[in-house]
Structures are given as C-alpha cells and as structure tokens.
C-alpha atoms as a PDB file:
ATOM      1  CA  UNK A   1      17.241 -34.670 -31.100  1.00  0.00           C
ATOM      2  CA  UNK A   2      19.080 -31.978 -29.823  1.00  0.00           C
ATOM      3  CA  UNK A   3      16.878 -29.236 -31.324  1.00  0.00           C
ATOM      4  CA  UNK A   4      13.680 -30.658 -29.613  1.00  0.00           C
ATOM      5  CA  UNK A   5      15.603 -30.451 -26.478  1.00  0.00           C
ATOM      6  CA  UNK A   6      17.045 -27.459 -26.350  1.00  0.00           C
ATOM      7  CA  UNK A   7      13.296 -26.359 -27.851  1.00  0.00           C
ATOM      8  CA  UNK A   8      11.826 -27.712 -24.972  1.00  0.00           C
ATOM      9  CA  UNK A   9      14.345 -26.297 -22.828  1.00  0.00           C
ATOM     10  CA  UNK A  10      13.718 -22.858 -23.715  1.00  0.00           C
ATOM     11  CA  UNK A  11       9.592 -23.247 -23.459  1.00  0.00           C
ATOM     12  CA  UNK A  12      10.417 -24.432 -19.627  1.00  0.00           C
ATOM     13  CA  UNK A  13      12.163 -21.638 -18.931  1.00  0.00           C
ATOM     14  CA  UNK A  14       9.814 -19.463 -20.756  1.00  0.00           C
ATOM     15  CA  UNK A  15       6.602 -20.686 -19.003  1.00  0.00           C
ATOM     16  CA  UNK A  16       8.664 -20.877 -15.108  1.00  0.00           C
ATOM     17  CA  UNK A  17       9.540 -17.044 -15.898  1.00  0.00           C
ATOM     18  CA  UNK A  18       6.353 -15.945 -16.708  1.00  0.00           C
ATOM     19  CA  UNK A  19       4.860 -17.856 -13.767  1.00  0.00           C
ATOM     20  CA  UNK A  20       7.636 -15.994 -11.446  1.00  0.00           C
ATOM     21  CA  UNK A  21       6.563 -13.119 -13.217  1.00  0.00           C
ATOM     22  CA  UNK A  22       2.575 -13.676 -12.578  1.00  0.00           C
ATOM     23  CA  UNK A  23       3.343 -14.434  -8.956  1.00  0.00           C
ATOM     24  CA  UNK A  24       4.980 -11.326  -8.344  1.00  0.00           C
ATOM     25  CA  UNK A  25       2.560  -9.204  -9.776  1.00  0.00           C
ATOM     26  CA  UNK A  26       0.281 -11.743  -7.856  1.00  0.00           C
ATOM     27  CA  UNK A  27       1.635 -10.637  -4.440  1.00  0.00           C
ATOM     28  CA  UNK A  28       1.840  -7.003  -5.528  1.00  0.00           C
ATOM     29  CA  UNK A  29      -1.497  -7.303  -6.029  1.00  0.00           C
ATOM     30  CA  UNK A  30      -2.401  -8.353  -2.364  1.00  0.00           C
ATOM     31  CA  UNK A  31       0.366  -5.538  -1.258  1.00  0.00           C
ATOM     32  CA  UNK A  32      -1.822  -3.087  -3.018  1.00  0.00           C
ATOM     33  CA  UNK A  33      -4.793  -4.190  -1.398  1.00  0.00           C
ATOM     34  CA  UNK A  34      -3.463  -4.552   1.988  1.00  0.00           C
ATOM     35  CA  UNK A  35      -3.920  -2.195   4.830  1.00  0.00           C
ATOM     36  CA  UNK A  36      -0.715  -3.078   6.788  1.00  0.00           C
ATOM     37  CA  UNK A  37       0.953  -2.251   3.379  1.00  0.00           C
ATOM     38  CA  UNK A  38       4.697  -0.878   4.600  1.00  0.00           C
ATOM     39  CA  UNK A  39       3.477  -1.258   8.336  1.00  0.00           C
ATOM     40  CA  UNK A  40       0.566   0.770   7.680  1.00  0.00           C
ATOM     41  CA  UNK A  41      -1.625   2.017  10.835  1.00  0.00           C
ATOM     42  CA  UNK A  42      -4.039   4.250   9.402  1.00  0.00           C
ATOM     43  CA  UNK A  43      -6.835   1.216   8.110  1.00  0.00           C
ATOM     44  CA  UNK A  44      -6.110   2.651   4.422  1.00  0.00           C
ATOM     45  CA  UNK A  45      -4.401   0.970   1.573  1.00  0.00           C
ATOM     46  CA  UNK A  46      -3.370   1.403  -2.001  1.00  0.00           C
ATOM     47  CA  UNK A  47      -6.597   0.255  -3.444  1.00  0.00           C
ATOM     48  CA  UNK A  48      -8.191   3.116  -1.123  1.00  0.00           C
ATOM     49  CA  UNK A  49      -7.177   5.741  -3.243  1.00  0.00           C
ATOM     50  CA  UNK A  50      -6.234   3.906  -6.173  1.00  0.00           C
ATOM     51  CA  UNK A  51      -9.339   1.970  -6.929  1.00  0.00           C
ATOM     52  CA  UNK A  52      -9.386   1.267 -10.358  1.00  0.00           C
ATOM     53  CA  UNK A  53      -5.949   2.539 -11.197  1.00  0.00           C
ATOM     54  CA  UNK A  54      -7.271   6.159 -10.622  1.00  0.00           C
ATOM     55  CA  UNK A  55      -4.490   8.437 -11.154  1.00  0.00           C
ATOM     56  CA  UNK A  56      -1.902   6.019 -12.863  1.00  0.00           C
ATOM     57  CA  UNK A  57      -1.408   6.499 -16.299  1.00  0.00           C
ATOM     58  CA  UNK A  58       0.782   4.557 -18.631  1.00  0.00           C
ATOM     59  CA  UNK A  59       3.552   7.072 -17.916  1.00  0.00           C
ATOM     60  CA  UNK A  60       3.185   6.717 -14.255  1.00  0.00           C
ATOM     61  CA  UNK A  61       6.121   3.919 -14.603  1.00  0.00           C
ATOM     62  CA  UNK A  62       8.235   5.832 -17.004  1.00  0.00           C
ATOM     63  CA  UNK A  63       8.606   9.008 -15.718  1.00  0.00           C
ATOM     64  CA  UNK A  64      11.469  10.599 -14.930  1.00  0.00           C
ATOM     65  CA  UNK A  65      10.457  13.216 -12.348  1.00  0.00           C
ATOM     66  CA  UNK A  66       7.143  13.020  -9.711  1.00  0.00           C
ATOM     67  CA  UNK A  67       4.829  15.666  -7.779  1.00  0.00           C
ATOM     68  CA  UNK A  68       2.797  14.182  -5.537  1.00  0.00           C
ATOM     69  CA  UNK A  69       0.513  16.872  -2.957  1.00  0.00           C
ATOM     70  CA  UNK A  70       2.852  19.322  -4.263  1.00  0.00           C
ATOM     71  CA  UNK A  71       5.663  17.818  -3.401  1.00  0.00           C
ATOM     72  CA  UNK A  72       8.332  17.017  -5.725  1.00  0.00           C
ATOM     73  CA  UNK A  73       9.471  13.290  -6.112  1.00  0.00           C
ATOM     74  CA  UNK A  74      12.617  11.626  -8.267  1.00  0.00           C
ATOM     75  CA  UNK A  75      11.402   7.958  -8.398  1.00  0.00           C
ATOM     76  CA  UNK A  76       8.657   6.240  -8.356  1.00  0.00           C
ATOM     77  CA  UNK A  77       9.659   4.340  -5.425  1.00  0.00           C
ATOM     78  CA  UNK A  78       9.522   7.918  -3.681  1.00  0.00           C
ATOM     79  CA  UNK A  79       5.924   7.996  -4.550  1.00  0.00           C
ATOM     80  CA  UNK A  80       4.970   4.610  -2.903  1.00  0.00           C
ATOM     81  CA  UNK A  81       7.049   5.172   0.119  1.00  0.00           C
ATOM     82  CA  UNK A  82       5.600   8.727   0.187  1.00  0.00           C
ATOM     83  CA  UNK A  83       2.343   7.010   0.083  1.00  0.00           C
ATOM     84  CA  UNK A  84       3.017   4.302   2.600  1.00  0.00           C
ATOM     85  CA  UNK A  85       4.490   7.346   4.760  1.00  0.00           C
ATOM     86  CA  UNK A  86       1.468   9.655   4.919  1.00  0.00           C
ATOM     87  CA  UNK A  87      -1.735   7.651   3.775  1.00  0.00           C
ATOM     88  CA  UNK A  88      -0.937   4.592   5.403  1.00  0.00           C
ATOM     89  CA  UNK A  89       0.908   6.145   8.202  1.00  0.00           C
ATOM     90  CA  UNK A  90       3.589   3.442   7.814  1.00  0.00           C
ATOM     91  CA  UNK A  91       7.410   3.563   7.070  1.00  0.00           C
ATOM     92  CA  UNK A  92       9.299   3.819   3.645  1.00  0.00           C
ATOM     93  CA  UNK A  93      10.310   0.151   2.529  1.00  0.00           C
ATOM     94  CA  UNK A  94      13.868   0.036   0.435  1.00  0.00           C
ATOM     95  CA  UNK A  95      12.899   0.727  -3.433  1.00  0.00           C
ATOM     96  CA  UNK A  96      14.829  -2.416  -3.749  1.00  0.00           C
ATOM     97  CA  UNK A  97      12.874  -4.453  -2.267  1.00  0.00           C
ATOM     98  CA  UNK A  98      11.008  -7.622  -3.894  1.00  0.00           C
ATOM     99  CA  UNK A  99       7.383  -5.827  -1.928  1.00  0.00           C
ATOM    100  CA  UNK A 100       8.692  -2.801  -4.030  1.00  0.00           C
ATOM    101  CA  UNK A 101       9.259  -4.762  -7.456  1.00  0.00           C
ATOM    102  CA  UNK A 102       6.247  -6.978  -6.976  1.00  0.00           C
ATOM    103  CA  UNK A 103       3.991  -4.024  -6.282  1.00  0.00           C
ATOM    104  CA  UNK A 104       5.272  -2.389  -9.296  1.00  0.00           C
ATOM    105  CA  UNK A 105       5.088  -5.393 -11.369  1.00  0.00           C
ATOM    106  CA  UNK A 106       0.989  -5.044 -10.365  1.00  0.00           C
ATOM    107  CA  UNK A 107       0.782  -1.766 -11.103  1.00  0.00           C
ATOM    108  CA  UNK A 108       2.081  -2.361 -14.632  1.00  0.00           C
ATOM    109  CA  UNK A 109      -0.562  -4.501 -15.091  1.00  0.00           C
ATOM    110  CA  UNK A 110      -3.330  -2.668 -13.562  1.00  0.00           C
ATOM    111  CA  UNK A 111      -2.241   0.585 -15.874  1.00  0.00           C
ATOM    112  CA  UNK A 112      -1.985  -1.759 -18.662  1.00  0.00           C
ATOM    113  CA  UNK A 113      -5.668  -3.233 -18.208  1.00  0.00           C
ATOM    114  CA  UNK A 114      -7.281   0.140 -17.846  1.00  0.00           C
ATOM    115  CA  UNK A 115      -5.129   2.228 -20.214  1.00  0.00           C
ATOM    116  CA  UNK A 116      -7.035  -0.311 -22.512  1.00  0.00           C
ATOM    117  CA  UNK A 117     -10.564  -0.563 -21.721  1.00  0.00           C
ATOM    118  CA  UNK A 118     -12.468   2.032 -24.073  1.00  0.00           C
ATOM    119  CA  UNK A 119     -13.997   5.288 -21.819  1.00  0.00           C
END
C-alpha cells in the first residue's frame, strides 16, 4: 500500500509541475506576442521580429556572451530588455522576473519546435 501511494504521489507532482511548467511557457507565449510587452509604446512586439523563431537558434539560451545591432550583451536577459528598450520602446523588466522566466520558458519551446522541423 505504501508503494502505490507514494507512486501516486510522485505522478501528482509530476503532472502539477509540468502543468506549472506549460502555463508559464503559456503566458510567455502571450508576452511574446504582446505589444505592451515591458511597457512597450512603439505598436511592435516580439513576434514582430521574431516570427517564427527567426534568429533564435538552439544556442540562443546557452550562450555565454551576446551581440545584438553590434552591441555587445552578457545575458540573455540583456537581449530581451535590450529588445523591450529599443523595439518596443519600453523599459528593461528585472531578469528575475517570472515575465522574464516565462518568456524564456516560451522561447525554449519555440527554438525547440523549429530547430526540429526539417528545412
């Protein structure tokens, strides 16, 4: 008895992690897409130069250094703030933030789903 409930313990806390998980990269998703992203002013969003994951790669997330319009950038929290900064004419949000680490938990999926469709 107590292996089938410590079993079905650890399948409840499997499937309410990877729903936490799912809803993050849920909202990161709508954070992407939205043009108020960061307080954003200019109309533009993520998606509006991103569509498709156009310029991620799967090392976007590992990297250890960033140029972005030829300017150099340590994390890439720099790089969405940078973004949010001059594309969406907003302000830089704390890189940790849960909009930072849900919007990065999207773009690991969105990398991930077109690092693997075939060109």
């Amino acid at each position: 008895m107590k292996t089938i409930t410590t079993l079905i313990a650890a399948v409840t806390i499997a499937l309410v992690a990877g729903n936490c998980l799912a809803a993050d990269a849920q909202r990161g998703k709508l954070l992407f897409e939205s043009p108020t992203f960061g307080g954003g002013t200019s109309g533009k969003s993520c998606l509006t130069c991103h569509e498709h994951g156009r310029d991620f790669s799967p090392e976007t997330l590992s990297r250890k250094a960033y140029t972005i319009m030829d300017n150099p950038v340590a994390t890439l929290g720099g790089v969405i703030n940078f973004c949010i900064e001059v594309a969406l004419r907003g302000e830089a949000i704390p890189e940790n933030s849960e909009d930072m680490q849900d919007l990065i938990a999207y773009l690991s999926l969105l990398i991930k789903e077109n690092s693997e469709k075939p060109e």
